[in-house]
C-alpha atoms as a PDB file:
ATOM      1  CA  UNK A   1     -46.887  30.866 -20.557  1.00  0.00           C
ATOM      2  CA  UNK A   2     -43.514  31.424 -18.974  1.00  0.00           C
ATOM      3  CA  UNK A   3     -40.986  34.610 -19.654  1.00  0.00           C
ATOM      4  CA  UNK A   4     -38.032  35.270 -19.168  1.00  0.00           C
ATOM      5  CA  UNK A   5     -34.797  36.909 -19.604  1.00  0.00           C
ATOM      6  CA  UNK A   6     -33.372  39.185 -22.252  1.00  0.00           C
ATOM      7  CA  UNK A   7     -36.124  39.538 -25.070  1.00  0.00           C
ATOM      8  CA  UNK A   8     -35.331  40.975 -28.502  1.00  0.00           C
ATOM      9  CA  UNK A   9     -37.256  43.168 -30.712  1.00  0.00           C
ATOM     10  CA  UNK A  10     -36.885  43.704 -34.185  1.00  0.00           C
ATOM     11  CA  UNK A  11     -38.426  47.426 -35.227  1.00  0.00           C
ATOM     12  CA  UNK A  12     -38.779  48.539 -38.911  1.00  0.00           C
ATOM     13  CA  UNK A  13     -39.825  52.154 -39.881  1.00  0.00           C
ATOM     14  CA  UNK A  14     -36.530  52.858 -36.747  1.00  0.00           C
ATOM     15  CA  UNK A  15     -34.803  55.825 -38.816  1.00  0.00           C
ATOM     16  CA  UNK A  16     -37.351  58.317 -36.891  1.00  0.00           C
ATOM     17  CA  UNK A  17     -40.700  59.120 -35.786  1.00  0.00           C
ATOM     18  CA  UNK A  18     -43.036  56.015 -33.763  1.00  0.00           C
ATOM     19  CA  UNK A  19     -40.189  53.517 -34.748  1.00  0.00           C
ATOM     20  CA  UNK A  20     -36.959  55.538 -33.742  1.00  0.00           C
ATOM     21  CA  UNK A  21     -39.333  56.724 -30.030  1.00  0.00           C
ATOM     22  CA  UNK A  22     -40.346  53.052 -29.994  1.00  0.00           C
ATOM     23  CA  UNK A  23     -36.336  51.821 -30.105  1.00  0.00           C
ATOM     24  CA  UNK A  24     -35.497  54.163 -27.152  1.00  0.00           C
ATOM     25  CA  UNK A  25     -38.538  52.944 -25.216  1.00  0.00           C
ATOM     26  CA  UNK A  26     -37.701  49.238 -25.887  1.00  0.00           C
ATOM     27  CA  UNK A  27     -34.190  49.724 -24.770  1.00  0.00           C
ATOM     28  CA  UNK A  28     -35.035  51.844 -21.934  1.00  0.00           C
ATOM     29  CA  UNK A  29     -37.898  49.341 -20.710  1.00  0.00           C
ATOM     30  CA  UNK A  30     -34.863  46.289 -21.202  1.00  0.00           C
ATOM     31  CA  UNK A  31     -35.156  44.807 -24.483  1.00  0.00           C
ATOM     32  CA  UNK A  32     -32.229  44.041 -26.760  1.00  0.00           C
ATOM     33  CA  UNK A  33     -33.417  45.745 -29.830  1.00  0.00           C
ATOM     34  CA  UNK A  34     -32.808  45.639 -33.337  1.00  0.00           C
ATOM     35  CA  UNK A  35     -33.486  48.569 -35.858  1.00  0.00           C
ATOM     36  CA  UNK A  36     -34.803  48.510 -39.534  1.00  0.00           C
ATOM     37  CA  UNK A  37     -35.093  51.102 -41.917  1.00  0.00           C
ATOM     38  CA  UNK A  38     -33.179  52.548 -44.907  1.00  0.00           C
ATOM     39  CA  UNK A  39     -30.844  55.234 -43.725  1.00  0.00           C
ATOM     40  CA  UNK A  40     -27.840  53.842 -42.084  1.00  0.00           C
ATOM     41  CA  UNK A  41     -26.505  57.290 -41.103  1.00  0.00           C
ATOM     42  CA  UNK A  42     -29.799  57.473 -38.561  1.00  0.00           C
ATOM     43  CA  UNK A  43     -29.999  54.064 -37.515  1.00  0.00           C
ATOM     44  CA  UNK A  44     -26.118  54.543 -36.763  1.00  0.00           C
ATOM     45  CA  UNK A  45     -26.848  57.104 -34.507  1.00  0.00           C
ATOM     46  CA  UNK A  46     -30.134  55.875 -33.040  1.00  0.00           C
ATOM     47  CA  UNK A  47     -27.816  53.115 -32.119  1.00  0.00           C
ATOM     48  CA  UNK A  48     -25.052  55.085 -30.407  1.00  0.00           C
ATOM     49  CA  UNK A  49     -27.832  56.821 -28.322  1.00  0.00           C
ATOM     50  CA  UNK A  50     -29.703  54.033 -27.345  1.00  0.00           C
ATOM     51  CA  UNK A  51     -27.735  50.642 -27.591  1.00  0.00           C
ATOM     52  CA  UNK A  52     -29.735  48.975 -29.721  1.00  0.00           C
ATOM     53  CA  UNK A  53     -28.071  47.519 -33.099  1.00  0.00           C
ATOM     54  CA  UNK A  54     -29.904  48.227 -36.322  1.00  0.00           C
ATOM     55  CA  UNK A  55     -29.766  46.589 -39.952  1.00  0.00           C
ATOM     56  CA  UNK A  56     -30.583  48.167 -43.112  1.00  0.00           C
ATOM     57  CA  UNK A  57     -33.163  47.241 -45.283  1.00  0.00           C
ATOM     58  CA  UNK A  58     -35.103  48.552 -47.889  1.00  0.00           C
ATOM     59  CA  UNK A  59     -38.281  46.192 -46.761  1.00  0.00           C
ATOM     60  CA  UNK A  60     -40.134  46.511 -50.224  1.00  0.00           C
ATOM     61  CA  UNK A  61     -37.472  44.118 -51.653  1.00  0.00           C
ATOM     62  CA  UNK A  62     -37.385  40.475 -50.473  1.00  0.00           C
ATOM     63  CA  UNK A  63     -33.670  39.899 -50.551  1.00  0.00           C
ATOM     64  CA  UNK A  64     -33.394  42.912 -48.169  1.00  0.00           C
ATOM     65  CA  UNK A  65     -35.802  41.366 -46.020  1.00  0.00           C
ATOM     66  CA  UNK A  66     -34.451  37.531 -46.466  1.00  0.00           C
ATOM     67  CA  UNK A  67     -31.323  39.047 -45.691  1.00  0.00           C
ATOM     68  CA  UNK A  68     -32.470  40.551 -42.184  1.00  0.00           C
ATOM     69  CA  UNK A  69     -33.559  37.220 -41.650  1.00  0.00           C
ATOM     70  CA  UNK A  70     -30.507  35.502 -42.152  1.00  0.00           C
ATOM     71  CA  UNK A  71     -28.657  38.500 -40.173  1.00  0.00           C
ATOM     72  CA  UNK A  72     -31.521  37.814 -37.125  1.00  0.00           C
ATOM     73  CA  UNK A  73     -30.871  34.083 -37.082  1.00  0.00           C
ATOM     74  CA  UNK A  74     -26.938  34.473 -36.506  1.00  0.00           C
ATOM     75  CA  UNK A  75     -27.457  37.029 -34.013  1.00  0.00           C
ATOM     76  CA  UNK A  76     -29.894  35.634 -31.364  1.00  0.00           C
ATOM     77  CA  UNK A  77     -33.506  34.777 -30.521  1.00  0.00           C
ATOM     78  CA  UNK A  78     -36.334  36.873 -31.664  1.00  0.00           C
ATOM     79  CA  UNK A  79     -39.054  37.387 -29.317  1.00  0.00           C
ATOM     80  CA  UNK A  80     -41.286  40.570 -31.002  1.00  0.00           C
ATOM     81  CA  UNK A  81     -41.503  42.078 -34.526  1.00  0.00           C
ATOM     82  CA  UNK A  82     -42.932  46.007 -34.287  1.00  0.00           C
ATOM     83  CA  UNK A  83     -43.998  46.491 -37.578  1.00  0.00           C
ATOM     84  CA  UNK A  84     -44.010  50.182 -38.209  1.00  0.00           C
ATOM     85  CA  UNK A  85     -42.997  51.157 -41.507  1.00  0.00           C
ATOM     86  CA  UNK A  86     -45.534  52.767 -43.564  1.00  0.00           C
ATOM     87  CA  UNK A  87     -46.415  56.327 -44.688  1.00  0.00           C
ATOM     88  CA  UNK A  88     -48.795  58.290 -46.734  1.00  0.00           C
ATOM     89  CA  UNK A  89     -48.777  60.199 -50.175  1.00  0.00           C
ATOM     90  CA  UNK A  90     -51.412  62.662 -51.435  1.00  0.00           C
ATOM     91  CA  UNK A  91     -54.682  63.736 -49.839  1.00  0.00           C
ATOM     92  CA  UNK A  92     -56.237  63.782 -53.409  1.00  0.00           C
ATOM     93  CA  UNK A  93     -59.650  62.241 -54.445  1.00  0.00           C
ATOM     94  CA  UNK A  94     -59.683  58.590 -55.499  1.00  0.00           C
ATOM     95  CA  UNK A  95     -60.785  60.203 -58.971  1.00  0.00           C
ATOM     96  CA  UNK A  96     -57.991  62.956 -59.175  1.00  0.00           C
ATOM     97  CA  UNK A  97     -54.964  60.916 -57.363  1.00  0.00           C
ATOM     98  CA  UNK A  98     -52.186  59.052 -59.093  1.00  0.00           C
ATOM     99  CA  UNK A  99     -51.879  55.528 -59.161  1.00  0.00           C
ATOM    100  CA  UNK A 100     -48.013  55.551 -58.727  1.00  0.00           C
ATOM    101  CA  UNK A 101     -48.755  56.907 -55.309  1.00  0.00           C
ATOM    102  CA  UNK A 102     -51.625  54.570 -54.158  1.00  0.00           C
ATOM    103  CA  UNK A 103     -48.627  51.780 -55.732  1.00  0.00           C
ATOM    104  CA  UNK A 104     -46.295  53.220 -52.724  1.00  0.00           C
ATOM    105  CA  UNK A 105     -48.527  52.862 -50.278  1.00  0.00           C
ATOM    106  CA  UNK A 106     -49.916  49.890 -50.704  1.00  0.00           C
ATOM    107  CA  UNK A 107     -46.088  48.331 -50.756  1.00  0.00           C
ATOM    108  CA  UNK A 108     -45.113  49.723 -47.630  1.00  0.00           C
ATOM    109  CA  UNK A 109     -48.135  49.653 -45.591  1.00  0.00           C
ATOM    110  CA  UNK A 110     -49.024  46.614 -46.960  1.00  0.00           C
ATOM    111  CA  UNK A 111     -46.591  44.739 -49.421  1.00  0.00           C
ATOM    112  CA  UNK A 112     -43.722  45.192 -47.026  1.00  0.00           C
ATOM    113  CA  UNK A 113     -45.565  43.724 -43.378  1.00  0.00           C
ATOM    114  CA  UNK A 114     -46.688  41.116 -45.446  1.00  0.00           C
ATOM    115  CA  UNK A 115     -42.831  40.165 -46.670  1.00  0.00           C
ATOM    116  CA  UNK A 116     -41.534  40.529 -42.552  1.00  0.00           C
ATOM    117  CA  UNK A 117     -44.060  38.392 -41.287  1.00  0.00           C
ATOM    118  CA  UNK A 118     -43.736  35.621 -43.608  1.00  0.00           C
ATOM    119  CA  UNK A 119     -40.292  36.064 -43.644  1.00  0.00           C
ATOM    120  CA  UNK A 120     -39.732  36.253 -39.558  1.00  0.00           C
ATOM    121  CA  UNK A 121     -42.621  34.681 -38.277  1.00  0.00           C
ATOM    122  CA  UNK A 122     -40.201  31.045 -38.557  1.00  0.00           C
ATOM    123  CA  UNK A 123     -38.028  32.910 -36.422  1.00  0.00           C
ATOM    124  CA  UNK A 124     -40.629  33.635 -33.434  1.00  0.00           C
ATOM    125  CA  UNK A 125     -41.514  29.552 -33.476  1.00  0.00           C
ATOM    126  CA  UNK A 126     -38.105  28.721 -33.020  1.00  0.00           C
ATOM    127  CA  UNK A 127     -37.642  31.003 -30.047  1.00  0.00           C
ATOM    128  CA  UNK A 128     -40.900  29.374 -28.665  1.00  0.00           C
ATOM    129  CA  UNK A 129     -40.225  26.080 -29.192  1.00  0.00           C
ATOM    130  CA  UNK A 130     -36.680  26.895 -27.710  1.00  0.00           C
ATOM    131  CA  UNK A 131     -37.227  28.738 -24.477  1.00  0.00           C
ATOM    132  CA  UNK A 132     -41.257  28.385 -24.541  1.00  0.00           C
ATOM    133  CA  UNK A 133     -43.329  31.122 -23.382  1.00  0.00           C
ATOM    134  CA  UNK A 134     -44.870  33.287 -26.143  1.00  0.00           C
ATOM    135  CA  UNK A 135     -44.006  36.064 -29.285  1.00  0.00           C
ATOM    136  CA  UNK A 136     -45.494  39.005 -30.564  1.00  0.00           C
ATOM    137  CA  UNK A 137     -46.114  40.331 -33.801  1.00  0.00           C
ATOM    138  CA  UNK A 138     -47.105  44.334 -33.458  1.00  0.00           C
ATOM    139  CA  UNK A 139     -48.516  45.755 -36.641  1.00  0.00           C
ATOM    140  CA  UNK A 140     -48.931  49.966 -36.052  1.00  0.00           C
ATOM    141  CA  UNK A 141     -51.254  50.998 -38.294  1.00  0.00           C
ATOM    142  CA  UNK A 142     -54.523  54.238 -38.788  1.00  0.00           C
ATOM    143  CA  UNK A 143     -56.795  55.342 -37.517  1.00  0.00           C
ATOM    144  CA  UNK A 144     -57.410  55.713 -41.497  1.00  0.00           C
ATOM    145  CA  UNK A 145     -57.575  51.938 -41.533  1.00  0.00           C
ATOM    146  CA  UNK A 146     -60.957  52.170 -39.740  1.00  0.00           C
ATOM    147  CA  UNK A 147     -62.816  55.100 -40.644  1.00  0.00           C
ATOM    148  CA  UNK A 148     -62.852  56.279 -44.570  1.00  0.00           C
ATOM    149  CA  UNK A 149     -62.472  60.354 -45.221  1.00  0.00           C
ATOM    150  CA  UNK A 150     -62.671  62.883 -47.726  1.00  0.00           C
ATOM    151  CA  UNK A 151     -58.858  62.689 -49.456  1.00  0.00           C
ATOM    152  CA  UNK A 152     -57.592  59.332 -47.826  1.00  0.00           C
ATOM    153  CA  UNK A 153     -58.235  57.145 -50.325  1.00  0.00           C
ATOM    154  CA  UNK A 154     -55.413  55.460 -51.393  1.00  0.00           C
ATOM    155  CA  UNK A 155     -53.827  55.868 -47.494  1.00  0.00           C
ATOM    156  CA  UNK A 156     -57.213  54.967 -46.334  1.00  0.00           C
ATOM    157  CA  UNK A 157     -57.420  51.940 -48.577  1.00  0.00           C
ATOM    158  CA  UNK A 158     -53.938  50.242 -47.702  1.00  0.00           C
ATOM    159  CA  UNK A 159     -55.047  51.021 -43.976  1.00  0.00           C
ATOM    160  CA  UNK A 160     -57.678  49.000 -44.136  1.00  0.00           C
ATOM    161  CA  UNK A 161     -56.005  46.222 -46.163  1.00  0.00           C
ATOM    162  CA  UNK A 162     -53.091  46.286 -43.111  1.00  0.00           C
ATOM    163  CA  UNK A 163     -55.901  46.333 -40.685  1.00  0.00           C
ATOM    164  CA  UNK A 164     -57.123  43.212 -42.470  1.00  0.00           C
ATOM    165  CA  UNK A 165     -53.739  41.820 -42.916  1.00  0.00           C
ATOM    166  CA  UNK A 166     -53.724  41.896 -39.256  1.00  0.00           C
ATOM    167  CA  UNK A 167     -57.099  40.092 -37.920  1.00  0.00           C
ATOM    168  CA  UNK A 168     -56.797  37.515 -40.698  1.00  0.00           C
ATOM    169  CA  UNK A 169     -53.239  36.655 -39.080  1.00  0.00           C
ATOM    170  CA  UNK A 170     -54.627  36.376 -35.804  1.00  0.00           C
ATOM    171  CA  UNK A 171     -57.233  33.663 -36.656  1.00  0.00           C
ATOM    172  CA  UNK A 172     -54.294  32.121 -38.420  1.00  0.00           C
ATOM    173  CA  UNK A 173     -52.030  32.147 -35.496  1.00  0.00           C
ATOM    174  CA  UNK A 174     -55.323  30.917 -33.556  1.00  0.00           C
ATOM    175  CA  UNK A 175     -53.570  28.050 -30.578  1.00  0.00           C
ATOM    176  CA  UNK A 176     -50.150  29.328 -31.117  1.00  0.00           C
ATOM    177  CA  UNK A 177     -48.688  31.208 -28.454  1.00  0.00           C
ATOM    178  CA  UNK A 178     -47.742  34.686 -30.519  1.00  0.00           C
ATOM    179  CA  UNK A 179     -49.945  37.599 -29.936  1.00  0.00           C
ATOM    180  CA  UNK A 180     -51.076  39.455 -33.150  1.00  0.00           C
ATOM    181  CA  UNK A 181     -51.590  43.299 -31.471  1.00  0.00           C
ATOM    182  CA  UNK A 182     -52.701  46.149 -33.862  1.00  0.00           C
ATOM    183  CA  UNK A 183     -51.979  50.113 -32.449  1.00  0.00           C
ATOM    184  CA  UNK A 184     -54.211  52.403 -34.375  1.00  0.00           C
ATOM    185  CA  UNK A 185     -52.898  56.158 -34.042  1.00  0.00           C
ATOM    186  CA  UNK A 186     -55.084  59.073 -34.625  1.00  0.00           C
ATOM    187  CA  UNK A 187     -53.137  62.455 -35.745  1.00  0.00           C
ATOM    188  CA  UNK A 188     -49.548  61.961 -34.239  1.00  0.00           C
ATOM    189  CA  UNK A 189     -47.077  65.270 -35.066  1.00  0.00           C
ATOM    190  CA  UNK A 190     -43.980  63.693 -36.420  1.00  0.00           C
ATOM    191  CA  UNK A 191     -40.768  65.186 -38.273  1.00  0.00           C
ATOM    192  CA  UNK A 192     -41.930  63.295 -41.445  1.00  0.00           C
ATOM    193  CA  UNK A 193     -45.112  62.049 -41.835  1.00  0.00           C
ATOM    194  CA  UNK A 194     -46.945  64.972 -43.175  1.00  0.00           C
ATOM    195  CA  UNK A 195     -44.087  65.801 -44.911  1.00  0.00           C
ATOM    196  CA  UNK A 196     -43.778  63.280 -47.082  1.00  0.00           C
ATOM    197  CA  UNK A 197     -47.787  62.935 -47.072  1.00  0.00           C
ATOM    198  CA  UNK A 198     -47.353  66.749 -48.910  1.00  0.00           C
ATOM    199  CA  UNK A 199     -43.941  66.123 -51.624  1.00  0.00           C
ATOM    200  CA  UNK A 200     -42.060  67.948 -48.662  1.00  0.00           C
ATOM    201  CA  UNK A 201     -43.902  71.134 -48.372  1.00  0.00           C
ATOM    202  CA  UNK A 202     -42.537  72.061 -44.949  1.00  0.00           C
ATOM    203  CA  UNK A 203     -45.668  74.912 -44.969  1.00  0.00           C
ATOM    204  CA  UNK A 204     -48.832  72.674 -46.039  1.00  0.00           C
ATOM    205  CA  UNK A 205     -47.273  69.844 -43.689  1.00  0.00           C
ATOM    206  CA  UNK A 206     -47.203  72.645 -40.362  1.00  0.00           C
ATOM    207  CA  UNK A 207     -50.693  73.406 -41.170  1.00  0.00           C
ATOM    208  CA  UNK A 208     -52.038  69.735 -40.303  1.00  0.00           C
ATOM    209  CA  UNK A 209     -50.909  70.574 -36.504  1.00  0.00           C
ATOM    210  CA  UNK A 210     -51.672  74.441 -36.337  1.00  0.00           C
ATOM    211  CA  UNK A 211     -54.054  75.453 -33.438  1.00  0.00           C
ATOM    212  CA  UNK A 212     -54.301  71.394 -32.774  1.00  0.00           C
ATOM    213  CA  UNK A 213     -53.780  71.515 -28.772  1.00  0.00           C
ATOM    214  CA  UNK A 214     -51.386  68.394 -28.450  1.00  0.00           C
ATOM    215  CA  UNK A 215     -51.612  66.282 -30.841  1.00  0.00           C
ATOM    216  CA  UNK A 216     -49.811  62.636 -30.086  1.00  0.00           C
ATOM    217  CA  UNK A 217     -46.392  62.773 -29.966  1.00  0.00           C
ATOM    218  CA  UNK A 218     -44.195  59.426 -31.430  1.00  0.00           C
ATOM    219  CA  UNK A 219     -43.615  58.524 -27.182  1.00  0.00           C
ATOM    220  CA  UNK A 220     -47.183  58.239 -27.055  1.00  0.00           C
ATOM    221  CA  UNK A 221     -47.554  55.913 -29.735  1.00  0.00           C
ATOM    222  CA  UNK A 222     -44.167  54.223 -28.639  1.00  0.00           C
ATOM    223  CA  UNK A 223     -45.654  54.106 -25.053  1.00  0.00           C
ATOM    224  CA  UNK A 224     -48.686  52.491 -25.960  1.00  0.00           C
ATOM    225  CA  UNK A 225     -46.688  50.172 -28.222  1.00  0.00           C
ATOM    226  CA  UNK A 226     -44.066  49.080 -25.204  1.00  0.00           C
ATOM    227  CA  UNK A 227     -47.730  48.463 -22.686  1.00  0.00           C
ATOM    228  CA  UNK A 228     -48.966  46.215 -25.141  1.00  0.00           C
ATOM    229  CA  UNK A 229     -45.809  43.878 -25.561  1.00  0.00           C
ATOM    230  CA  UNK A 230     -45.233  43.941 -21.185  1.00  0.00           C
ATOM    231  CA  UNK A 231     -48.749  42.714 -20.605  1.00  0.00           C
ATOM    232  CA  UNK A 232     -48.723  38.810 -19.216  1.00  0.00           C
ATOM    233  CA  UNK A 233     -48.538  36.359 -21.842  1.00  0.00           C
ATOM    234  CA  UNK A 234     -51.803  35.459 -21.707  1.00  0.00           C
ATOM    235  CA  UNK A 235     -53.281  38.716 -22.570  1.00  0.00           C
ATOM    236  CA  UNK A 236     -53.109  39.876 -25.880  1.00  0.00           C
ATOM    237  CA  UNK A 237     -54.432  43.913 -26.424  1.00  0.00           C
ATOM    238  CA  UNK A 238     -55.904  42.769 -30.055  1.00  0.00           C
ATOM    239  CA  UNK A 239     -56.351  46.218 -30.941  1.00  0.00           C
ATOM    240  CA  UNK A 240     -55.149  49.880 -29.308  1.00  0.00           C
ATOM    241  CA  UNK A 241     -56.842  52.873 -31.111  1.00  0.00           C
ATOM    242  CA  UNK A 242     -54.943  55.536 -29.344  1.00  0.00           C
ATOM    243  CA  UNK A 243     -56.233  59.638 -30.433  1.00  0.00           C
ATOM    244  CA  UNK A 244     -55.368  62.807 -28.687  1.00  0.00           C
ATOM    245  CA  UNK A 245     -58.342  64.110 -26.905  1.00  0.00           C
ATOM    246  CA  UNK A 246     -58.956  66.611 -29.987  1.00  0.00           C
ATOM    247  CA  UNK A 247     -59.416  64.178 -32.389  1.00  0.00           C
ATOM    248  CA  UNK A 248     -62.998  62.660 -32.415  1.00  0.00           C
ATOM    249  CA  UNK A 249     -62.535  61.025 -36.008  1.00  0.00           C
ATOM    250  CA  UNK A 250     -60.186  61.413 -38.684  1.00  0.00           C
ATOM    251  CA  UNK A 251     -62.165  64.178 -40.439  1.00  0.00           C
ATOM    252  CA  UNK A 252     -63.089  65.841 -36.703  1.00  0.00           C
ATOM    253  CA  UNK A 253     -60.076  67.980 -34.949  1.00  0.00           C
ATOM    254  CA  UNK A 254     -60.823  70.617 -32.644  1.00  0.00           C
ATOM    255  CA  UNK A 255     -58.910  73.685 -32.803  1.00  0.00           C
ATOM    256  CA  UNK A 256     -57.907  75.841 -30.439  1.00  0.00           C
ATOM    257  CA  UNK A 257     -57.971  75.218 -26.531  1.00  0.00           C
ATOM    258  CA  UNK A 258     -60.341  72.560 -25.153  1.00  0.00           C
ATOM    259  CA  UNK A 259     -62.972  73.793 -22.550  1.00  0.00           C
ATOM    260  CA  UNK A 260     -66.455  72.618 -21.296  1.00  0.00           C
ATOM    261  CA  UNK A 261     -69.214  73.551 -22.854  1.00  0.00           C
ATOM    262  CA  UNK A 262     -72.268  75.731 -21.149  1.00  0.00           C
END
């Protein structure tokens, strides 16, 4: 399968963290890119920096999303989608935790890659049948969506439905030329993520990281994310779990520095 020239990305989840690090690295390794989340002030700016455009969307609503659609078709050829919205809520017990926030999770980390893809997956075939060569749909999802622990369950259970999501699409997409890649992070130390995980408690979100020695950062994960979509058309990475050396499993962080034992 052939490539070439200017290829163009959309990226949802862009305002900051993995999405806003993946926009930079898109740009930076050529791509025209277009950005997706719900805070134009950010986007705005991620733009200025970076020279990507962006589009705001709240992606749990399908007009927002048929919209983006409509905006992507005027505006050019669409080669990749980087899903990367998503977040967590609570580290409760499935007995003790509220439904409302299991409800949120399962519509963004779920719900809401289910609405892109069906919405911009039309888009990709066009660009293939128009210039040939291939497409990508990226889905970034857990480590959560692979291993169950004490107080993920509702973040662990919409993992695992997007890691689903994801290998059902594949067999799907099975003799078309789009790639269906999934990047699994381990514990990545973002602005947000923990703080939102914790109803913004700046103190309880810190102590996820403390005494962790490096964690991934959001270029790591926008690194990995970037390798995956430059690899020959022929070879798709089906699935990138990608953990800082600390992490052996969701539930097993080392703290403190890392030295051989004996």
């Amino acid at each position: 399968m052939k490539r070439g020239g200017t290829r163009r990305a959309v990226v949802t989840g862009a305002s900051s963290g993995i999405g806003a690090a993946t926009v930079r690295q898109l740009r930076a390794a050529g791509w025209d890119v277009v950005g997706v989340a719900r805070r134009e002030d950010r986007l705005a700016a991620l733009a200025a920096e970076t020279g990507a455009s962006f589009f705001v969307a709240d992606l749990t609503r399908q007009a927002d999303v048929d919209a983006l659609a409509a905006h992507l078709a005027e505006t050019g050829p669409l080669h990749a989608v980087v899903n990367n919205a998503g977040g967590a809520k609570g580290l409760d017990s499935v007995e003790g935790s509220d439904a409302a926030d299991w409800q949120w999770m399962f519509e963004v980390n779920v719900i809401a890659v289910k609405r892109v893809i069906s919405t911009l997956l039309p888009l990709l075939r066009d660009t293939v049948r128009a210039e040939g060569g291939g497409a990508d749909i990226v889905t970034v999802t857990s480590i959560a969506g692979h291993v169950a622990y004490v107080g993920g369950g509702g973040y662990n259970a919409a993992k695992f439905a997007a890691h689903a999501l994801t290998a059902v699409l594949r067999l799907e997409l099975n003799g078309e030329p789009i790639r269906v890649i999934e990047i699994a992070p381990g514990m990545v130390h973002t602005e947000e993520f923990s703080l939102v995980r914790f109803g913004g408690d700046q103190a309880r979100a810190d102590a996820v990281y403390a005494e962790v020695p490096n964690p991934l950062s959001a270029d790591d994960v926008a690194e990995t994310i970037v390798h995956a979509l430059g690899r020959p058309a022929h070879v798709d990475l089906d699935l990138i779990v990608v953990k800082p050396v600390a992490q052996s499993a969701p539930h097993l962080v080392a703290k403190g520095e890392l030295r051989p034992r004996g």
